[in-house]
Protein backbone atom coordinates (compact mmCIF):
# COMPACT_ATOMS: atom_id res chain seq x y z
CA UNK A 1 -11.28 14.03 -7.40
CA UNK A 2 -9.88 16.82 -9.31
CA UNK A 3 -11.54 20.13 -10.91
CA UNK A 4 -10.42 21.99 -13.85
CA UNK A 5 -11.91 25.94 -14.12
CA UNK A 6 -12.62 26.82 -17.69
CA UNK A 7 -12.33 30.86 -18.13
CA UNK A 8 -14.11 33.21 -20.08
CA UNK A 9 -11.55 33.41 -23.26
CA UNK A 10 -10.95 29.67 -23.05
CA UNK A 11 -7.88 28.56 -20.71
CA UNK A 12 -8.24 25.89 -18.46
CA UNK A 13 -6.46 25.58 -14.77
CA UNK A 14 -6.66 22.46 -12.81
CA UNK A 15 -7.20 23.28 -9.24
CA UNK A 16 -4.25 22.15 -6.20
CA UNK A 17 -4.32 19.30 -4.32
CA UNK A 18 -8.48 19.16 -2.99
CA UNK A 19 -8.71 18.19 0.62
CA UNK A 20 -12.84 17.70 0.55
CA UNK A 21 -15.26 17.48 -1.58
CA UNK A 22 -18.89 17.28 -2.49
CA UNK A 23 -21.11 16.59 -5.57
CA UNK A 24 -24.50 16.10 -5.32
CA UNK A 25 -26.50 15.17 -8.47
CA UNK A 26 -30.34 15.27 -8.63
CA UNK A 27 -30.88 15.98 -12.54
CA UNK A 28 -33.17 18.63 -12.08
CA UNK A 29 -34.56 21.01 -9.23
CA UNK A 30 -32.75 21.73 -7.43
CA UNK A 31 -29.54 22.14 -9.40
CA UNK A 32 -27.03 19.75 -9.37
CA UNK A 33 -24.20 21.00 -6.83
CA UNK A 34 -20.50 21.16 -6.40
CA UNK A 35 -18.92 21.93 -3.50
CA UNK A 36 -14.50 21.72 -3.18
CA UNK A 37 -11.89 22.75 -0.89
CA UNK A 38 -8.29 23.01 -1.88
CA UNK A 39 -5.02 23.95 -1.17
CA UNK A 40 -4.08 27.69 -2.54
CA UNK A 41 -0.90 27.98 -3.51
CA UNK A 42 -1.59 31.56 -5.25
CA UNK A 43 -0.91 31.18 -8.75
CA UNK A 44 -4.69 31.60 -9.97
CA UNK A 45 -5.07 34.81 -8.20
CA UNK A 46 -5.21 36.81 -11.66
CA UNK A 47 -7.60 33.76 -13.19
CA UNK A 48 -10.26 33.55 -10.44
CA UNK A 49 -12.43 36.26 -11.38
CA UNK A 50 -12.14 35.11 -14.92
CA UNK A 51 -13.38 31.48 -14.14
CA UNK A 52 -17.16 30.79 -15.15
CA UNK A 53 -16.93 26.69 -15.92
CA UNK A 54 -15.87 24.12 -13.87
CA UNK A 55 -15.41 20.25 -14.96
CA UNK A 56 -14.83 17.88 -12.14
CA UNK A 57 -13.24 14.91 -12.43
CA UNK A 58 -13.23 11.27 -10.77
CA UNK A 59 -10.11 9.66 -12.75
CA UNK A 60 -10.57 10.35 -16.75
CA UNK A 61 -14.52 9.95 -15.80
CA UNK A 62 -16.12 13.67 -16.19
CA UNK A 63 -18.57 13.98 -12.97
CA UNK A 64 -20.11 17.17 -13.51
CA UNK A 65 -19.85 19.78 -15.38
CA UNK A 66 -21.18 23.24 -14.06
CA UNK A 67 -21.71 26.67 -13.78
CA UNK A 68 -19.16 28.36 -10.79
CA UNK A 69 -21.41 30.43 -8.45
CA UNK A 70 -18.52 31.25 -5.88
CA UNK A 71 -15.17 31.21 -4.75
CA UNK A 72 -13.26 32.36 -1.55
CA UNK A 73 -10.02 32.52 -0.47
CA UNK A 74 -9.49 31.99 3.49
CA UNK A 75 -6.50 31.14 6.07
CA UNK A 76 -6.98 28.58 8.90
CA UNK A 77 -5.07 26.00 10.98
CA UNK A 78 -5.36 23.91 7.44
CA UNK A 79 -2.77 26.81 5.67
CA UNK A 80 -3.96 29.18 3.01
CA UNK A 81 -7.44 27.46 1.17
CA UNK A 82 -9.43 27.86 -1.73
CA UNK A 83 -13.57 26.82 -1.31
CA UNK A 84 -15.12 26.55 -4.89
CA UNK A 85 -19.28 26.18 -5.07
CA UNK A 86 -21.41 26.06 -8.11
CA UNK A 87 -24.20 24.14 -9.85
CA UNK A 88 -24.14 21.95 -12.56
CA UNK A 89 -25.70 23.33 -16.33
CA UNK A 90 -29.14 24.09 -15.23
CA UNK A 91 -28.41 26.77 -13.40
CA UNK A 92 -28.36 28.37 -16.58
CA UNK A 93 -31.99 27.74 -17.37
CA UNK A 94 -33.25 28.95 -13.94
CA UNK A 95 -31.43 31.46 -13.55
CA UNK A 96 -32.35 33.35 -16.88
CA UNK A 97 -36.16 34.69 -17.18
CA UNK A 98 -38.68 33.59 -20.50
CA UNK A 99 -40.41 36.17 -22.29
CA UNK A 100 -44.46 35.61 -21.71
CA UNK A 101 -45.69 33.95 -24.44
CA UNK A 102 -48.41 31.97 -26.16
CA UNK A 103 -47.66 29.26 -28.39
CA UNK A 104 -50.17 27.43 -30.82
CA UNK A 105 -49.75 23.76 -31.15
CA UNK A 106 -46.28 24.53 -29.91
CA UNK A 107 -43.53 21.63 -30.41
CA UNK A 108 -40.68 20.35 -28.38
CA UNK A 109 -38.43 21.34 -31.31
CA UNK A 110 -39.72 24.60 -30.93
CA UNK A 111 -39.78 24.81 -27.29
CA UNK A 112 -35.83 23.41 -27.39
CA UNK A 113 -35.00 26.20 -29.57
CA UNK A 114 -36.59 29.52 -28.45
CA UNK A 115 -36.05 28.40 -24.49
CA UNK A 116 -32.85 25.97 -24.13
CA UNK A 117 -30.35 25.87 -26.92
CA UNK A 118 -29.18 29.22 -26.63
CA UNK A 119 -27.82 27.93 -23.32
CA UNK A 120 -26.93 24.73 -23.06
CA UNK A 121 -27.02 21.21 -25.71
CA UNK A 122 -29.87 19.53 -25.78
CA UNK A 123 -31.39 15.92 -26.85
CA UNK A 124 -35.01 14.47 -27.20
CA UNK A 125 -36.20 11.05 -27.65
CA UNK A 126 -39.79 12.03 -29.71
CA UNK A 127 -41.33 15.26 -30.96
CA UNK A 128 -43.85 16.20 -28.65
CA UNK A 129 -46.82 18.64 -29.85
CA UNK A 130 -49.06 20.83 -27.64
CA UNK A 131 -53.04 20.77 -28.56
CA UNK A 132 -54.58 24.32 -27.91
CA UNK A 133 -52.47 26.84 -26.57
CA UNK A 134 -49.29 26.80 -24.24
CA UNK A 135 -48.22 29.50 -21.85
CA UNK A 136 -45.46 30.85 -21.11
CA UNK A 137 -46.23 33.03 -17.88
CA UNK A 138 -44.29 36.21 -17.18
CA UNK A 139 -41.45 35.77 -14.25
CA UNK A 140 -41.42 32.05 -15.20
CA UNK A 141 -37.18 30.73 -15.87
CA UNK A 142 -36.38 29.37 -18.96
CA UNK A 143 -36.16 26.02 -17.62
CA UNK A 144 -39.84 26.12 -16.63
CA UNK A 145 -40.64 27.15 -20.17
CA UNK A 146 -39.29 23.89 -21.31
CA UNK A 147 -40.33 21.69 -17.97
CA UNK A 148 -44.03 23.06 -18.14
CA UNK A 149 -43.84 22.09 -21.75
CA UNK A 150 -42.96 18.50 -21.42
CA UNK A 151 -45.18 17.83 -18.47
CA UNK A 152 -48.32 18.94 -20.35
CA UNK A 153 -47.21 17.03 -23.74
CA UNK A 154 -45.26 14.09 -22.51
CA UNK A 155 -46.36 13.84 -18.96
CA UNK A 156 -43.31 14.62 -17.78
CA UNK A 157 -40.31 16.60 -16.27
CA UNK A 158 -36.69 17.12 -18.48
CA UNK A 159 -33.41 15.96 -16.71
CA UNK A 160 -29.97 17.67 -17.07
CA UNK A 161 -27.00 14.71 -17.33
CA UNK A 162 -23.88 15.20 -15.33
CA UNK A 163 -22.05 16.86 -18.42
CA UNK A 164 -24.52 19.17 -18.92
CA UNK A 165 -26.64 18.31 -21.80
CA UNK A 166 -30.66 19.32 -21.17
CA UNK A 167 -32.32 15.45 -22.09
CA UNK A 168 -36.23 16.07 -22.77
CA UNK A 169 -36.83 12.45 -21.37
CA UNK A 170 -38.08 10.39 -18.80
CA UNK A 171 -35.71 10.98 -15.72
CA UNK A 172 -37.32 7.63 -14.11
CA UNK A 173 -35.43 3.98 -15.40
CA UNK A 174 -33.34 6.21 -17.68
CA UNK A 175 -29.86 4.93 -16.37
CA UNK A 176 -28.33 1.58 -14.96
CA UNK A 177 -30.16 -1.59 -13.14
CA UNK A 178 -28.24 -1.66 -10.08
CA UNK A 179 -28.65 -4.71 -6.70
CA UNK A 180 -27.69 -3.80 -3.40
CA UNK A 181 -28.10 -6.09 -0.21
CA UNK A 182 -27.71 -4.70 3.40
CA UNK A 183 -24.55 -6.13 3.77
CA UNK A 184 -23.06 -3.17 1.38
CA UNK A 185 -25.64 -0.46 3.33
CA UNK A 186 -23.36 2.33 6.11
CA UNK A 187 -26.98 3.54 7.43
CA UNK A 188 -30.70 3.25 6.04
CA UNK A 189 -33.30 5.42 6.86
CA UNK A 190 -37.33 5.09 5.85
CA UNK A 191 -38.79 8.38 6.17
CA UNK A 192 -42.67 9.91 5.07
CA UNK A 193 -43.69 13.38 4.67
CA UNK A 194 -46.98 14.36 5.35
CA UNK A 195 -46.58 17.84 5.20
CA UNK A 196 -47.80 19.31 1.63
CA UNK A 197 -49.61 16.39 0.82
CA UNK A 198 -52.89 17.00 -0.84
CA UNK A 199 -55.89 15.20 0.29
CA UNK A 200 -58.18 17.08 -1.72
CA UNK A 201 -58.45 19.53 -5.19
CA UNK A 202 -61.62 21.23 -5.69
CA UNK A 203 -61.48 22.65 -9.04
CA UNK A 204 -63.80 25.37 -10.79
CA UNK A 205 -64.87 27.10 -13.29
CA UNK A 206 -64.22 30.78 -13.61
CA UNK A 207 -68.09 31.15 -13.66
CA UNK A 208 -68.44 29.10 -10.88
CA UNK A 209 -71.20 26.75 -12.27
CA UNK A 210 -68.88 24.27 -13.01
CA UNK A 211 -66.61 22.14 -10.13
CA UNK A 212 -65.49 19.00 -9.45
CA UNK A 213 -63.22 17.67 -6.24
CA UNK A 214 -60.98 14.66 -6.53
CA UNK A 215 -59.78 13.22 -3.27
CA UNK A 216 -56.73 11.52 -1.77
CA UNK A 217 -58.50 8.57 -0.51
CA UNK A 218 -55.39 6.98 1.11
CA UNK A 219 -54.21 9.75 2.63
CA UNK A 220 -57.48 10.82 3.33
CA UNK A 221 -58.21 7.51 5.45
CA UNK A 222 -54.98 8.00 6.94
CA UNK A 223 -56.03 11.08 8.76
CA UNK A 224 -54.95 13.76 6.02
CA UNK A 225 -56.47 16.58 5.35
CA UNK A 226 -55.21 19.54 3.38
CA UNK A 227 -57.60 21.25 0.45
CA UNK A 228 -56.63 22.94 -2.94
CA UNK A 229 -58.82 25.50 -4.69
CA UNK A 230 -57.70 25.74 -8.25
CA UNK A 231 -59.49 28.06 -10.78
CA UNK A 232 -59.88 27.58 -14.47
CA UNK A 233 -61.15 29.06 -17.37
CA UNK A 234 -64.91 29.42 -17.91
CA UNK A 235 -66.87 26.08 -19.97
CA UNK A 236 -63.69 24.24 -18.80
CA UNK A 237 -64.98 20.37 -19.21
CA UNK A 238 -65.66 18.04 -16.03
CA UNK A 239 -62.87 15.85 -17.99
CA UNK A 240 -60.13 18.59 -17.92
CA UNK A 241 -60.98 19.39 -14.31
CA UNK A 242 -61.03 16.10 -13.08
CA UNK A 243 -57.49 15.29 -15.38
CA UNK A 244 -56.17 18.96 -13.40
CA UNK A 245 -56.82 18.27 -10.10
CA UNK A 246 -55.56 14.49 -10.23
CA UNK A 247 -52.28 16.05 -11.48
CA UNK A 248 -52.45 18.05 -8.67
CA UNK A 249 -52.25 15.33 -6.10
CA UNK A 250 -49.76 13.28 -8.32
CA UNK A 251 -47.41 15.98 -7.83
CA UNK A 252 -47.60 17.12 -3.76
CA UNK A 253 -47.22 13.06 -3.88
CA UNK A 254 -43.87 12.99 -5.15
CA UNK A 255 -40.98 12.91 -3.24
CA UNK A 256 -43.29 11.99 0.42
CA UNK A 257 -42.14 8.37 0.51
CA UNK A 258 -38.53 8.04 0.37
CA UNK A 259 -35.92 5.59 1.35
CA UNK A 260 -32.03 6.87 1.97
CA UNK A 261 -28.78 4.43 2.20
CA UNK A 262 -25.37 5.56 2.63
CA UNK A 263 -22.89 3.43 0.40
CA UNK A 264 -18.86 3.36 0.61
CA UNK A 265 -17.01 5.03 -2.38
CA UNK A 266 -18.59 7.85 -4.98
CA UNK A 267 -21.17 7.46 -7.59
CA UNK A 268 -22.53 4.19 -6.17
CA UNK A 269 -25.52 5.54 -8.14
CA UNK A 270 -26.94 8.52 -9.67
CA UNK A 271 -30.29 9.95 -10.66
CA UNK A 272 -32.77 7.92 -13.20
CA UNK A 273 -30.77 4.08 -11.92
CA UNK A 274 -32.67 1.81 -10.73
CA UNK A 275 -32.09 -0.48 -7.43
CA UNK A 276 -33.11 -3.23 -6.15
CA UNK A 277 -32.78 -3.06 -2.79
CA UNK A 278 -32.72 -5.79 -0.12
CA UNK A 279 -32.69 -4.57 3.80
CA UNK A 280 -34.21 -6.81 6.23
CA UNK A 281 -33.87 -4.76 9.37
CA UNK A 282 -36.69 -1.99 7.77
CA UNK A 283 -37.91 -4.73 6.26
CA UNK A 284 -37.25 -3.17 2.55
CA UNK A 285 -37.20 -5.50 -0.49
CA UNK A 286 -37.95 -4.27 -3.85
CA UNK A 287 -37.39 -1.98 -6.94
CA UNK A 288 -36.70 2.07 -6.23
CA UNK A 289 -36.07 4.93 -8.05
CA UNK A 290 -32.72 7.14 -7.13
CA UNK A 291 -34.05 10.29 -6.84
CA UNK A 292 -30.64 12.14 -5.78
CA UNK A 293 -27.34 11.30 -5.06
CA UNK A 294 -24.77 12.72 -3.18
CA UNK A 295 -20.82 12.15 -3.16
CA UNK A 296 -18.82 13.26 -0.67
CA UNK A 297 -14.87 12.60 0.18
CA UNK A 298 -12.31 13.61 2.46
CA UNK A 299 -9.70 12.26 5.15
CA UNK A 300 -12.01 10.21 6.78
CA UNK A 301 -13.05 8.49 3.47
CA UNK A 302 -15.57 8.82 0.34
CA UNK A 303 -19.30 7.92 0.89
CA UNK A 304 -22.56 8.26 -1.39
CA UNK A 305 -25.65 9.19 0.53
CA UNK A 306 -28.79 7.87 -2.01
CA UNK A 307 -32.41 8.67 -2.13
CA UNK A 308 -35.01 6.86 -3.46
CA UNK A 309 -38.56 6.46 -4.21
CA UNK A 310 -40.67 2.92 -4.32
CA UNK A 311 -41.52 2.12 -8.10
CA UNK A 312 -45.03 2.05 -8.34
C-alpha cells in the first residue's frame, strides 16, 4: 500500500515506507475511511499542513481517494511515526450545510448541480423528476439534499466510488459477481439486530381525522414491539400514509440481518458486489449483498473483514 498527499497549490508527496494500514469502504454513510501509519523521516514537515487530498494506492490500482481529516506526528519504541486519517470524497457533502429550499418538480440534473458538483464529479444512470414539491430542510448536509432526493424519485440512496465520483445509482448489484466457499473463510459470524427495528408506524394527519398503522408482522410475531408516530400534512391520502409508514419500516430494516467473513489479502470485495456464499458450519448458502468492506495490513499480514446482507 502506498499514499500520495495532494496539497493545496497542487504538489504531490508520496508518503515513507507505511508499516499499517486500514481502508474501509462502505460507499455511503458513514464515509469511506483511511487510516495509515508510516515511517517519518522529516522531510514533509513544511508540506503537512498544506496537505488536503490523499490517493492511496494498492500497486498502480487507485483504492481511495479522500479528503485528509488528520495527521500526527509521534515517537515510540517503533522510531519517529507519522498516523494519517481521513475519509474518502463524501466527506465533502456531509460536511458542508444546504440552503433550505423548495423545489417544484425538481430534477436529478438539477439536484446534481445546485447540491453536488460544486464538490465533487458526479454520474447518473436516468433523469429522475420529483412530482409536487421537494424539501430541502434547514441544517440538512448537502449530501442529504441529493440522498433525500433520489430516495423519494428513484427509491433509492446515491453511492460514492472509491475514486471519488458521487454515482446517483443503485448501490445494490452495482459491481462484480463474486463465489466464495468456506474453505477461503478466516472467521464467519451471523449476527441480528433487534434494536431499532420498527414493529409498527402509526401515521396521521395534521388534523388528526385521518391515520393509518402498518405493522411489522414478522417481527411483530417474533416478540417485537417498538411504535413510530409520524405526522403529515393535513388531507394527506390513506395511500401516501400507508406508502410513508411502509418506508418507514423498510428502512429501521436495513442493515438488522447481516452476515460478516474475514478473507486473506485486500479488496476481496467491496460495496455494491455480489457473493455467493457457501458456509456449511452456519449453515449459509446463497446470494448477499456486501454492504462494507474493510482492508487492513500490517506485519502480521493483510485481511478483508466483509459485511453483507441476504438478497431478498
Amino acid at each position: 500500500m502506498t499514499v500520495r498527499l495532494l496539497t493545496v497549490d497542487g504538489r504531490s508527496f508520496e508518503l515513507p515506507v507505511t508499516l499499517r494500514w486500514r481502508i474501509l469502504r462502505t460507499g455511503g454513510v458513514p464515509c469511506d475511511e483511511l487510516e495509515a501509519v508510516c515511517l517519518y523521516d522529516g522531510k514533509l514537515g513544511e508540506v503537512l499542513p498544506l496537505c488536503h487530498r490523499f490517493a492511496a494506492y494498492e500497486g498502480a490500482e487507485a483504492a481511495l481517494l479522500g479528503v485528509v481529516d488528520e495527521y500526527a506526528l509521534e515517537v515510540s519504541g517503533e522510531g519517529v511515526l507519522l498516523r494519517l486519517s481521513g475519509r474518502g470524497m463524501a466527506a465533502l457533502l456531509l460536511d458542508n450545510e444546504a440552503e433550505a429550499e423548495n423545489y417544484q418538480q425538481a430534477t436529478l440534473s438539477e439536484i446534481l448541480r445546485r447540491h453536488a458538483e460544486p464538490y465533487v464529479s458526479c454520474e447518473r444512470e436516468r433523469e429522475l423528476v420529483a412530482r409536487g414539491v421537494y424539501r430541502v430542510t434547514s441544517g440538512s448536509s448537502q449530501w442529504r439534499a441529493v440522498s433525500g432526493f433520489t430516495e423519494l424519485a428513484g427509491g433509492f440512496a446515491p453511492h460514492m466510488t472509491a475514486l471519488g465520483v458521487l454515482r446517483a445509482a443503485p448501490l445494490r448489484g452495482s459491481g462484480r459477481q463474486l463465489r466464495v466457499e468456506d474453505s477461503s473463510v478466516v472467521r464467519c459470524q451471523v449476527r441480528e439486530r433487534r434494536y431499532g427495528v420498527l414493529s409498527e408506524v402509526l401515521v396521521k394527519d395534521k388534523s388528526g381525522v385521518h391515520a393509518e398503522t402498518v405493522r411489522d408482522g414478522d417481527f411483530v410475531r417474533r416478540g417485537g414491539r417498538r411504535r413510530q408516530v409520524l405526522y403529515m400534512p393535513r388531507r394527506s391520502s390513506g395511500e401516501a400514509m400507508r406508502y410513508t409508514a411502509g418506508y418507514q419500516l423498510q428502512k429501521s430494516r436495513e442493515g438488522a440481518r447481516q452476515v460478516e467473513i474475514v478473507l486473506p489479502g485486500s479488496f476481496q470485495a467491496q460495496p455494491g458486489d455480489v457473493v455467493a456464499l457457501r458456509y456449511p458450519p452456519l449453515g449459509l448458502e446463497g446470494q448477499y449483498d456486501v454492504a462494507e468492506a474493510e482492508s487492513r495490513g500490517g506485519p502480521a499480514g493483510t485481511l478483508t473483514t466483509v459485511v453483507m446482507e441476504a438478497r431478498d
